[in-house]
Protein backbone atom coordinates (compact mmCIF):
# COMPACT_ATOMS: atom_id res chain seq x y z
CA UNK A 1 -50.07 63.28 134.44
CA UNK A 2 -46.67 63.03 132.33
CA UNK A 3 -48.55 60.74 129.82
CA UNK A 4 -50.80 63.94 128.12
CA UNK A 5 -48.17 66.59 128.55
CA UNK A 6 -45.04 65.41 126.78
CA UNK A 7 -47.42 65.57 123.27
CA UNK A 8 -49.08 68.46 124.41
CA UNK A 9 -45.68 70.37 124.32
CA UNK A 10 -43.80 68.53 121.29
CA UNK A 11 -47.52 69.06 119.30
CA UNK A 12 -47.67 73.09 120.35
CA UNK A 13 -43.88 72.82 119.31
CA UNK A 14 -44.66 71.19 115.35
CA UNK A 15 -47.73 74.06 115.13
CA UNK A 16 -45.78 76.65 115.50
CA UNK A 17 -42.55 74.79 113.48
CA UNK A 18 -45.63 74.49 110.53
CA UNK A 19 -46.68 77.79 110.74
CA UNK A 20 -43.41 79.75 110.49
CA UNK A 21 -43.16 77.70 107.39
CA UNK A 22 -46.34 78.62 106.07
CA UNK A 23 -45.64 82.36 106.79
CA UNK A 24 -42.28 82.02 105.12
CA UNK A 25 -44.06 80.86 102.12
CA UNK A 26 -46.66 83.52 101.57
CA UNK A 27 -44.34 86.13 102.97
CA UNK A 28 -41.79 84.58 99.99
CA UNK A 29 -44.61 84.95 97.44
CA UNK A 30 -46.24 88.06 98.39
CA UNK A 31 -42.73 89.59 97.80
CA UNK A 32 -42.37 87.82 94.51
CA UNK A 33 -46.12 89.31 93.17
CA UNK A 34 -45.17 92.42 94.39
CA UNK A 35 -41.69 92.83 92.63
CA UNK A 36 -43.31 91.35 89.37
CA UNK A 37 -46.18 94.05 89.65
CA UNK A 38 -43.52 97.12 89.63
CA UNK A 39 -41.38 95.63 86.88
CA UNK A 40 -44.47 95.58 85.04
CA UNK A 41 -45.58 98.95 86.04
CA UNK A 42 -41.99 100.38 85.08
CA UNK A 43 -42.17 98.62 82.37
CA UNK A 44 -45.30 99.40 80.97
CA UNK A 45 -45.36 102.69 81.77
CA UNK A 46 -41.75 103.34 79.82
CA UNK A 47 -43.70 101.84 77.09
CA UNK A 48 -45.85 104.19 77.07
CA UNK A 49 -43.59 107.00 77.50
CA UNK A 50 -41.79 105.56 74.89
CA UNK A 51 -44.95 105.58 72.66
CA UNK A 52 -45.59 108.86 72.79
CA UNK A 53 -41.82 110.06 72.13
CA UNK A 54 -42.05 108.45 68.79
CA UNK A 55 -45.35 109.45 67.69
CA UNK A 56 -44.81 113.08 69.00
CA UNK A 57 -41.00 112.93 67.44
CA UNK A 58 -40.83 109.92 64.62
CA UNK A 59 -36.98 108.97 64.82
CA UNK A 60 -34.63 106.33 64.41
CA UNK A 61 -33.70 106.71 67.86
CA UNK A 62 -37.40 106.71 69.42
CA UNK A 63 -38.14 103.75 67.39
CA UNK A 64 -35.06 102.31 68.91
CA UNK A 65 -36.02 103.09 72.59
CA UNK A 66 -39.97 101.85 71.99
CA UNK A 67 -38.69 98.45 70.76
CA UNK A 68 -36.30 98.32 74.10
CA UNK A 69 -39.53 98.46 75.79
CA UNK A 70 -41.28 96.13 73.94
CA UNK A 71 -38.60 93.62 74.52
CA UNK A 72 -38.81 94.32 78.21
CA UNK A 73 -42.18 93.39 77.69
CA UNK A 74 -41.30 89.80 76.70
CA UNK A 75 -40.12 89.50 79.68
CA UNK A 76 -42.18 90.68 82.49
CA UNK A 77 -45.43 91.12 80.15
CA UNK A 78 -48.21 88.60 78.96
CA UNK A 79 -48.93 87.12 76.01
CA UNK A 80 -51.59 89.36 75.10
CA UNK A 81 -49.75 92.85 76.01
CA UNK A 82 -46.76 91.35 74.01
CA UNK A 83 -49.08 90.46 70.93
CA UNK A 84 -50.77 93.90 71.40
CA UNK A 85 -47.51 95.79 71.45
CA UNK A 86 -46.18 94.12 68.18
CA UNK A 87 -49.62 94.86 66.49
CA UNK A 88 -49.12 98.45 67.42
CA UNK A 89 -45.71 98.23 65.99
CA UNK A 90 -47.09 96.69 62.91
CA UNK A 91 -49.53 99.62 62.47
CA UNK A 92 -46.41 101.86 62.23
CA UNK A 93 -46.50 102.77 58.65
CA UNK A 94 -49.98 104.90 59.03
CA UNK A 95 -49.73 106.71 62.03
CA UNK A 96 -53.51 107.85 60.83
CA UNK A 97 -55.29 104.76 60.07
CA UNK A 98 -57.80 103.20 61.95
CA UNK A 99 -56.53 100.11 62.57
CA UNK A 100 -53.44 102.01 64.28
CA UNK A 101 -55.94 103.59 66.65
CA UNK A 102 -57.31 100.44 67.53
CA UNK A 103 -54.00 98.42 68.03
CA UNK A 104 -53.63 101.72 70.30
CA UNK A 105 -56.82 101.02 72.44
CA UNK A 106 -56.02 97.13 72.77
CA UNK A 107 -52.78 98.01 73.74
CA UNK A 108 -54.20 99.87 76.54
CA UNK A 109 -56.73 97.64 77.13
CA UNK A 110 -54.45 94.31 77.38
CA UNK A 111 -51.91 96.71 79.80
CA UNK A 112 -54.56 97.50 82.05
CA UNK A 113 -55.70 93.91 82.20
CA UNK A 114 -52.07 92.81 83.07
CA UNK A 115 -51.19 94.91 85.86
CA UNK A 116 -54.39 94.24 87.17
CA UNK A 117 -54.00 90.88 88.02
């Protein structure tokens, strides 16, 4: 009788040792998405804010704050919202050109992708 119950016990023991790891490790990771998705969403979202101050009110200062944000960007952003956001930069000579309106709508676009994922 002793022969089946000693592994019985010592295997229920490693299942449950493996699955507290396992639920450490996507509890560990869930955490770590979800803090990167609100440094992004702060992030992009002073970007935008950001945006708009120096489009609404053109200054040395509002220039100054949009290219804090951008450089948060670099770090919590992806490649394409970081490309996007220097395009729009670029574009920053005509305020009324096309091609600032559409480095405007990729920008968007390429946020709204990001913080999707």
């Amino acid at each position: 009788m002793m022969d089946w119950l000693l592994p019985l016990i010592g295997g229920l023991g490693l299942g449950s040792l493996l699955k507290g790891v396992v639920d450490h490790f996507l509890s560990t990771k869930s955490k770590t998405n979800d803090r990167l998705y609100n440094e992004k969403r702060e992030t992009y979202l002073g970007l935008i804010h950001a945006m708009h101050e120096s489009d609404i009110h053109p200054s040395l200062e509002n220039a100054k704050a949009y290219g804090n944000w951008h450089n948060r960007c670099k770090l919590f952003g992806s490649k394409a919202v970081i490309d996007a956001s220097q395009r729009y930069i670029d574009t920053s000579a005509d305020v009324q050109s096309t091609n600032r309106t559409k480095a405007f709508e990729c920008l968007f676009l390429e946020l709204r992708k990001d913080i999707e994922r």
